[in-house]
PDB file of N, CA and C in Angstrom:
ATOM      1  N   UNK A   1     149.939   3.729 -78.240  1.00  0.00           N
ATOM      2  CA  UNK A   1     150.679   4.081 -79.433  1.00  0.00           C
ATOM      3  C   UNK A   1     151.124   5.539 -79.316  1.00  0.00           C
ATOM      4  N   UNK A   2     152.548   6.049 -79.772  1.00  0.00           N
ATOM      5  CA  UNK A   2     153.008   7.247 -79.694  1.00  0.00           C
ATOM      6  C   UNK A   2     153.243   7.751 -80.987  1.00  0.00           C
ATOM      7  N   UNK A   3     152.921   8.676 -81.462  1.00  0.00           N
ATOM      8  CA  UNK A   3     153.389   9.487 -82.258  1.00  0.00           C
ATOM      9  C   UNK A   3     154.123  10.530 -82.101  1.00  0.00           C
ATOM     10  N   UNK A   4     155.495  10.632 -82.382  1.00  0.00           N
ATOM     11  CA  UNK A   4     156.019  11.726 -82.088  1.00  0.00           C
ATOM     12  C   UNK A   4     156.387  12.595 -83.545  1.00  0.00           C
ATOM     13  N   UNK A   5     155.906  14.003 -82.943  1.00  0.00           N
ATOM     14  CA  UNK A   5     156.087  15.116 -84.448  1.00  0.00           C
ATOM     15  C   UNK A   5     156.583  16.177 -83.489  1.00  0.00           C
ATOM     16  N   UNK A   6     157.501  16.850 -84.516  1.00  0.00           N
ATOM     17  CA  UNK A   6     157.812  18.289 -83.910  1.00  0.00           C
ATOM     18  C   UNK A   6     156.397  18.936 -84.083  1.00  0.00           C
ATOM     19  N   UNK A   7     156.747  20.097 -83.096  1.00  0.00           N
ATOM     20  CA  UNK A   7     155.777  21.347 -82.992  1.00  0.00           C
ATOM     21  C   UNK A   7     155.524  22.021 -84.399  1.00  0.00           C
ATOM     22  N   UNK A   8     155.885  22.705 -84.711  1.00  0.00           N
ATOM     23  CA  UNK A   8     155.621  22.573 -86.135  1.00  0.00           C
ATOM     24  C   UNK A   8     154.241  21.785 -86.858  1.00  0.00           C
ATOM     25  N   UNK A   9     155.347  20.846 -87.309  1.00  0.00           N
ATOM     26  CA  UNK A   9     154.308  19.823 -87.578  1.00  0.00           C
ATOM     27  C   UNK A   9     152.770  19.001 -87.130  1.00  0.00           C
ATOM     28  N   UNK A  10     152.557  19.591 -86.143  1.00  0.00           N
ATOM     29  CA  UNK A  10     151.544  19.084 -85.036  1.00  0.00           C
ATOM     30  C   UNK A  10     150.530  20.467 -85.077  1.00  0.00           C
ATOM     31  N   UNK A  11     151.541  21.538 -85.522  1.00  0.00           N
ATOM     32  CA  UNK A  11     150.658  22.998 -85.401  1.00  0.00           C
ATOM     33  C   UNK A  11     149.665  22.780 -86.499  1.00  0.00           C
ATOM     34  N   UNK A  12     150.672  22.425 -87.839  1.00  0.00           N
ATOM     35  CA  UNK A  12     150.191  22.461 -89.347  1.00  0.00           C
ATOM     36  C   UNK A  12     149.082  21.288 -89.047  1.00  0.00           C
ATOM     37  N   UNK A  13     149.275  20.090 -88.516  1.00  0.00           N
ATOM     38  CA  UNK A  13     148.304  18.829 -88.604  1.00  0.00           C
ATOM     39  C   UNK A  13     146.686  19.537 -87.938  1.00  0.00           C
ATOM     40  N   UNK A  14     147.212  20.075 -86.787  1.00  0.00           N
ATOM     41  CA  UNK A  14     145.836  20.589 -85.952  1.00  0.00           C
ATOM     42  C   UNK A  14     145.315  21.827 -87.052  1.00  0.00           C
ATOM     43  N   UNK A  15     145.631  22.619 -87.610  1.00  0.00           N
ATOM     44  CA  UNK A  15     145.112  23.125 -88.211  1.00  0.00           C
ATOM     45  C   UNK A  15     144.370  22.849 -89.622  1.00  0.00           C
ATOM     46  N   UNK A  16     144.981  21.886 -90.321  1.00  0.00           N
ATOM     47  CA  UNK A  16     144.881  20.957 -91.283  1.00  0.00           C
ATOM     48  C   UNK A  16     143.009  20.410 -91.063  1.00  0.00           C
ATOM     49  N   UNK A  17     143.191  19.684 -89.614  1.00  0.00           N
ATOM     50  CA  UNK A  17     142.367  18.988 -88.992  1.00  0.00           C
ATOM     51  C   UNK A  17     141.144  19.926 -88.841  1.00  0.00           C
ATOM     52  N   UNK A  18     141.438  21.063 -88.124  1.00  0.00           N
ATOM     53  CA  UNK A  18     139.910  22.291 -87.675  1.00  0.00           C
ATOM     54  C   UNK A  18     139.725  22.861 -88.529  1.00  0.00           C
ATOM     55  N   UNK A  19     140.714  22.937 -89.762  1.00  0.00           N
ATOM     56  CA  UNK A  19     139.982  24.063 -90.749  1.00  0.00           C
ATOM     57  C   UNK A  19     138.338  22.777 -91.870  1.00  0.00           C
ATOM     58  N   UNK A  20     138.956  21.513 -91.807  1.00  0.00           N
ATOM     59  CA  UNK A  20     137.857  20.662 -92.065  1.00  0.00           C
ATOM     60  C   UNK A  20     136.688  20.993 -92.184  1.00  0.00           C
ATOM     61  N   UNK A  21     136.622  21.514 -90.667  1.00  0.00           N
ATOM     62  CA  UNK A  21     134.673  21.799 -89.962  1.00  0.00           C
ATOM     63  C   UNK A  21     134.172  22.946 -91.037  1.00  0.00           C
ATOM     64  N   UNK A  22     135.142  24.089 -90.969  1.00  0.00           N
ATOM     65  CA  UNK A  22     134.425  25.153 -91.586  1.00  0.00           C
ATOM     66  C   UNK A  22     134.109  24.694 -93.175  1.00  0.00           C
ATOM     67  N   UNK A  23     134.967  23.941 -93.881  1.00  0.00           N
ATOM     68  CA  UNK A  23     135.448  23.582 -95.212  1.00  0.00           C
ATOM     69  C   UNK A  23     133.935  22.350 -95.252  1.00  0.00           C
ATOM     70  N   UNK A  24     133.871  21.566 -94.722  1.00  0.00           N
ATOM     71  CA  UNK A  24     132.630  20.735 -94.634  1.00  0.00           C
ATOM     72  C   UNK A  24     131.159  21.646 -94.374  1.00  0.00           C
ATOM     73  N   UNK A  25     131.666  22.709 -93.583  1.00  0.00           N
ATOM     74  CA  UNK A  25     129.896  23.753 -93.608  1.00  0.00           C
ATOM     75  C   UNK A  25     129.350  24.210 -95.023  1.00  0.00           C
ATOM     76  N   UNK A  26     130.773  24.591 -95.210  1.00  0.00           N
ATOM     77  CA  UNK A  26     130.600  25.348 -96.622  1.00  0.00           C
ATOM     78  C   UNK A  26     130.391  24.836 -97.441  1.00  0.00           C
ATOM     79  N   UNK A  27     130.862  23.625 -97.751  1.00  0.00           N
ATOM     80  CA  UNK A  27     131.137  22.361 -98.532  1.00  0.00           C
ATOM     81  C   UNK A  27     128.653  21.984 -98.556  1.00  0.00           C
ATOM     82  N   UNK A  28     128.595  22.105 -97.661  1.00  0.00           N
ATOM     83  CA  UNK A  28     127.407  22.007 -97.141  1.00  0.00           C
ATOM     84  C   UNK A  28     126.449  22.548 -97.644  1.00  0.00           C
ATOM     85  N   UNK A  29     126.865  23.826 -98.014  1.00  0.00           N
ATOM     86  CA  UNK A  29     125.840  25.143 -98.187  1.00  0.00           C
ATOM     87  C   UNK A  29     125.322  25.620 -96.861  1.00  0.00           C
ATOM     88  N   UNK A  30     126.022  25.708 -96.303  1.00  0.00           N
ATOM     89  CA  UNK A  30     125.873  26.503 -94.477  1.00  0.00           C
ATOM     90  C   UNK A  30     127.025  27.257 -94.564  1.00  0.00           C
ATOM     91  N   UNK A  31     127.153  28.757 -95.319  1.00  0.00           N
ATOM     92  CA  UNK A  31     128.071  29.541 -95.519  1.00  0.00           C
ATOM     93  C   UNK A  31     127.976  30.501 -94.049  1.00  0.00           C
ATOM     94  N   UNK A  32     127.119  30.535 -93.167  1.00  0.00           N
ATOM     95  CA  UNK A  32     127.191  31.046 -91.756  1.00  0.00           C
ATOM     96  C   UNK A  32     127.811  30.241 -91.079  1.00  0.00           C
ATOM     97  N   UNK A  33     127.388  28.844 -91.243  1.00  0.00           N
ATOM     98  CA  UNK A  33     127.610  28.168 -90.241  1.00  0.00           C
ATOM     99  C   UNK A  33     129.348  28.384 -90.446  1.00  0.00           C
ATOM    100  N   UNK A  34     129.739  27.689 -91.578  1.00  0.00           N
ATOM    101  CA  UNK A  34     131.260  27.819 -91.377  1.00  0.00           C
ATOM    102  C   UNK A  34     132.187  28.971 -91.260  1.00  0.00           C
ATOM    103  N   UNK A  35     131.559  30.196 -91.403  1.00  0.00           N
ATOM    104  CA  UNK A  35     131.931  31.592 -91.385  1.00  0.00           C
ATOM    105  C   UNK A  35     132.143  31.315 -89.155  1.00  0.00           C
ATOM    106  N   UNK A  36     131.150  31.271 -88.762  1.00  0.00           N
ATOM    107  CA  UNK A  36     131.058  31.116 -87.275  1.00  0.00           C
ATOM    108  C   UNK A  36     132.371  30.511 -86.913  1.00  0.00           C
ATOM    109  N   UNK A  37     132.473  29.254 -87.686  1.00  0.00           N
ATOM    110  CA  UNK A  37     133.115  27.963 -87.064  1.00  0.00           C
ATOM    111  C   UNK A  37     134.654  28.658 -87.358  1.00  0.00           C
ATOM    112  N   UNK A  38     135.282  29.164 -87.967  1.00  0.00           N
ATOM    113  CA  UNK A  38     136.559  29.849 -88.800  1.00  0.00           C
ATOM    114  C   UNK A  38     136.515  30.729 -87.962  1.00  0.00           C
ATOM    115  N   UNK A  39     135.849  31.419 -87.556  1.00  0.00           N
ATOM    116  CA  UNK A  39     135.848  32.579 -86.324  1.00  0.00           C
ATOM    117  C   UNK A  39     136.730  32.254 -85.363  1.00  0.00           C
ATOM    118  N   UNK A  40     135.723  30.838 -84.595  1.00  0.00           N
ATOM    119  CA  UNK A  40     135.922  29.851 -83.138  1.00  0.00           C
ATOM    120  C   UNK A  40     137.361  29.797 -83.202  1.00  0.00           C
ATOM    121  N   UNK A  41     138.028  29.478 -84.699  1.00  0.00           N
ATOM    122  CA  UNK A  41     139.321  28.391 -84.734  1.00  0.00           C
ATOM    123  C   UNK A  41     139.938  29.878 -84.599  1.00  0.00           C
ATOM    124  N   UNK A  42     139.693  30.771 -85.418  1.00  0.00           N
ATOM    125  CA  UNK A  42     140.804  31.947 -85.566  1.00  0.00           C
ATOM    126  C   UNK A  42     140.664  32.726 -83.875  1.00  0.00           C
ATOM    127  N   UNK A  43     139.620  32.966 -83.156  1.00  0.00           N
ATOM    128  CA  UNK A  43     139.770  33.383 -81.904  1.00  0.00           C
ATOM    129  C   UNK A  43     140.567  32.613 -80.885  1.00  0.00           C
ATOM    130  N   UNK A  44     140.216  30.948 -81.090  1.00  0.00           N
ATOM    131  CA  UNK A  44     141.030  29.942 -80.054  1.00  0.00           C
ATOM    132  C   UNK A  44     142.353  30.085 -80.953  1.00  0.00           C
ATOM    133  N   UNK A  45     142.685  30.373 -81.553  1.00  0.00           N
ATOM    134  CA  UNK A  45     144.089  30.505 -81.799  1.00  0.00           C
ATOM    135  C   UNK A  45     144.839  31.503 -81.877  1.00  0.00           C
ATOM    136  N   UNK A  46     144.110  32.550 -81.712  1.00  0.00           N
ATOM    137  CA  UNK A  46     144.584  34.068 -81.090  1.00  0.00           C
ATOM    138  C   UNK A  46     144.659  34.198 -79.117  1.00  0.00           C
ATOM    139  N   UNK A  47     143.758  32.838 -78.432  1.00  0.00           N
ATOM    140  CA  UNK A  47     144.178  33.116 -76.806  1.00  0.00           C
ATOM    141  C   UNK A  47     145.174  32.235 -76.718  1.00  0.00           C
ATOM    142  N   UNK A  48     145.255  31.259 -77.596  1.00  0.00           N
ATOM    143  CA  UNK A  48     146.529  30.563 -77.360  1.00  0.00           C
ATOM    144  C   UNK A  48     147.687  30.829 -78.106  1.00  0.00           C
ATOM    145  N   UNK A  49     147.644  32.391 -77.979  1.00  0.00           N
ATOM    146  CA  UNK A  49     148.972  32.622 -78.454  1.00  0.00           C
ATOM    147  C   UNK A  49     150.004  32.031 -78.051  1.00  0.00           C
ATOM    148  N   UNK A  50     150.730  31.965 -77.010  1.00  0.00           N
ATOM    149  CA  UNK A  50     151.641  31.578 -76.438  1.00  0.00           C
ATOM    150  C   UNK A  50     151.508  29.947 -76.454  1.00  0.00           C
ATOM    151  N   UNK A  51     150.607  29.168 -76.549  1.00  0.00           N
ATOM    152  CA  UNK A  51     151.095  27.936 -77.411  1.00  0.00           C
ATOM    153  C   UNK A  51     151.628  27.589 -78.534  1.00  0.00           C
ATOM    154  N   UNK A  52     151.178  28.468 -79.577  1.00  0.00           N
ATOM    155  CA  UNK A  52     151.137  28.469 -80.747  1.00  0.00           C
ATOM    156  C   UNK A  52     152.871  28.892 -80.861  1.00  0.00           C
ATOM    157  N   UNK A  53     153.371  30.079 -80.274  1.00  0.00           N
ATOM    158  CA  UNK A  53     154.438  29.981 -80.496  1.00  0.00           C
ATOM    159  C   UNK A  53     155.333  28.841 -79.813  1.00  0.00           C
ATOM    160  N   UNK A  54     155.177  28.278 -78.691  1.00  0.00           N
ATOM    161  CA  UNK A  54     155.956  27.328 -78.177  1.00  0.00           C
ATOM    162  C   UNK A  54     156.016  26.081 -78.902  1.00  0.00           C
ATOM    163  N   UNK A  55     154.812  25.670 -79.740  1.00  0.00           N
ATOM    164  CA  UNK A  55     155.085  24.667 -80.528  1.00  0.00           C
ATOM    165  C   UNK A  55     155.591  25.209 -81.796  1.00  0.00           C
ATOM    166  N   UNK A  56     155.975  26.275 -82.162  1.00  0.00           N
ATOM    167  CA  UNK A  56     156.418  26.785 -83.536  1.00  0.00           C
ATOM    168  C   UNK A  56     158.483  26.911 -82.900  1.00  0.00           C
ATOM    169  N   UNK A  57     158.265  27.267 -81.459  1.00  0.00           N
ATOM    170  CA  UNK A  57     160.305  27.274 -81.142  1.00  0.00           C
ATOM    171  C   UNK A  57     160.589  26.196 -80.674  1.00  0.00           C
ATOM    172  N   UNK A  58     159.428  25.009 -80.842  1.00  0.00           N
ATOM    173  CA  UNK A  58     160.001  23.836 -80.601  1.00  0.00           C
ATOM    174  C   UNK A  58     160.680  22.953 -81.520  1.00  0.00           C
ATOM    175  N   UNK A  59     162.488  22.978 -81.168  1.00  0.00           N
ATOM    176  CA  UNK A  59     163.261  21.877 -82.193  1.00  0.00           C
ATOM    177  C   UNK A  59     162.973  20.703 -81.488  1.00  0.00           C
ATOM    178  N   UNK A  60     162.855  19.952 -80.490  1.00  0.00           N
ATOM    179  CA  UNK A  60     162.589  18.622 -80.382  1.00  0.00           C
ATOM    180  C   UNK A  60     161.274  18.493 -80.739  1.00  0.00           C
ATOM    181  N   UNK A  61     161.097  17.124 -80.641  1.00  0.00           N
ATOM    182  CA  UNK A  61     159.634  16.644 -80.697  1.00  0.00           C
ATOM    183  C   UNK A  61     159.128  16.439 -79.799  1.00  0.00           C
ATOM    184  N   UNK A  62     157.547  16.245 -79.889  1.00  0.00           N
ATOM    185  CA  UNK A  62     156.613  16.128 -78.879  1.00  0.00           C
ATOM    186  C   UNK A  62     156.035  14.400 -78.588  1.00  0.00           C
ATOM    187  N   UNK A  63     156.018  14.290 -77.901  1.00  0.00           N
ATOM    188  CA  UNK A  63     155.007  13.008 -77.704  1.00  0.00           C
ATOM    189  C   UNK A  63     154.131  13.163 -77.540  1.00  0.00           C
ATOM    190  N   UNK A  64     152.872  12.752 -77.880  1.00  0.00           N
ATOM    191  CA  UNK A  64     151.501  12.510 -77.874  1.00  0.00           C
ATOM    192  C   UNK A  64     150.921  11.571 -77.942  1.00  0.00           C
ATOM    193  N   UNK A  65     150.138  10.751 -76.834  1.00  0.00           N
ATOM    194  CA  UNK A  65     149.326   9.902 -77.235  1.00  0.00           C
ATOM    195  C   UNK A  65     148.156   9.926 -77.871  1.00  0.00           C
ATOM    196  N   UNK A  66     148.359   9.276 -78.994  1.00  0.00           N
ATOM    197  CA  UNK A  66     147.253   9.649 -80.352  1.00  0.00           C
ATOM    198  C   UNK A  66     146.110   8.474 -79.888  1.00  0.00           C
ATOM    199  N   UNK A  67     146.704   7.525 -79.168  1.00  0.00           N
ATOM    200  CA  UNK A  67     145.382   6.311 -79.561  1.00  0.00           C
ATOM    201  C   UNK A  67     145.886   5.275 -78.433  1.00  0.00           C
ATOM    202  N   UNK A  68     145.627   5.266 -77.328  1.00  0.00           N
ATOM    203  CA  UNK A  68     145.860   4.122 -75.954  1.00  0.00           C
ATOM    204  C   UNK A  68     145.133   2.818 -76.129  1.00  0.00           C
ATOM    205  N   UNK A  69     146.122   1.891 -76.273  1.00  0.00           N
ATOM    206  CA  UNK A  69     145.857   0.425 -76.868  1.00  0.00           C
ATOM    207  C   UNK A  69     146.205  -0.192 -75.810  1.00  0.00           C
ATOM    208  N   UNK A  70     145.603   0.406 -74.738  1.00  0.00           N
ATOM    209  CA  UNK A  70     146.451  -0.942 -73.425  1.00  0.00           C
ATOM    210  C   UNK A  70     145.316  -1.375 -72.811  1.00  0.00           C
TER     211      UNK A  70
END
């Protein structure tokens, strides 16, 4: 199965998606734990700078296989 989304959209979904973990720590009463975890996401998304912008100057869309049904 393919899903195709612009970059953009795939940036906002993945982030949507990792900010969860910290939001579920906290959600938790593990205000370290998700303080840590918000760190992880904000550091991995400061070395991948240069992804982050390539999926943000991307006008086409991406393909991704979300889920292999073969």
């Amino acid at each position: 199965m393919h899903i195709t989304a612009p970059g953009a959209v795939r940036l906002v979904l993945e982030l949507t998606v990792f900010r969860g973990g910290p939001a579920a720590l906290s959600a938790a009463g593990l205000p370290l734990s998700a303080l840590v975890s918000a760190i992880v996401l904000i550091v991995y998304h400061a070395l991948a700078y240069d992804r982050t912008c390539w999926l943000l100057g991307r006008g086409r869309s991406l393909d991704h296989d979300i889920l292999d049904q073969s």
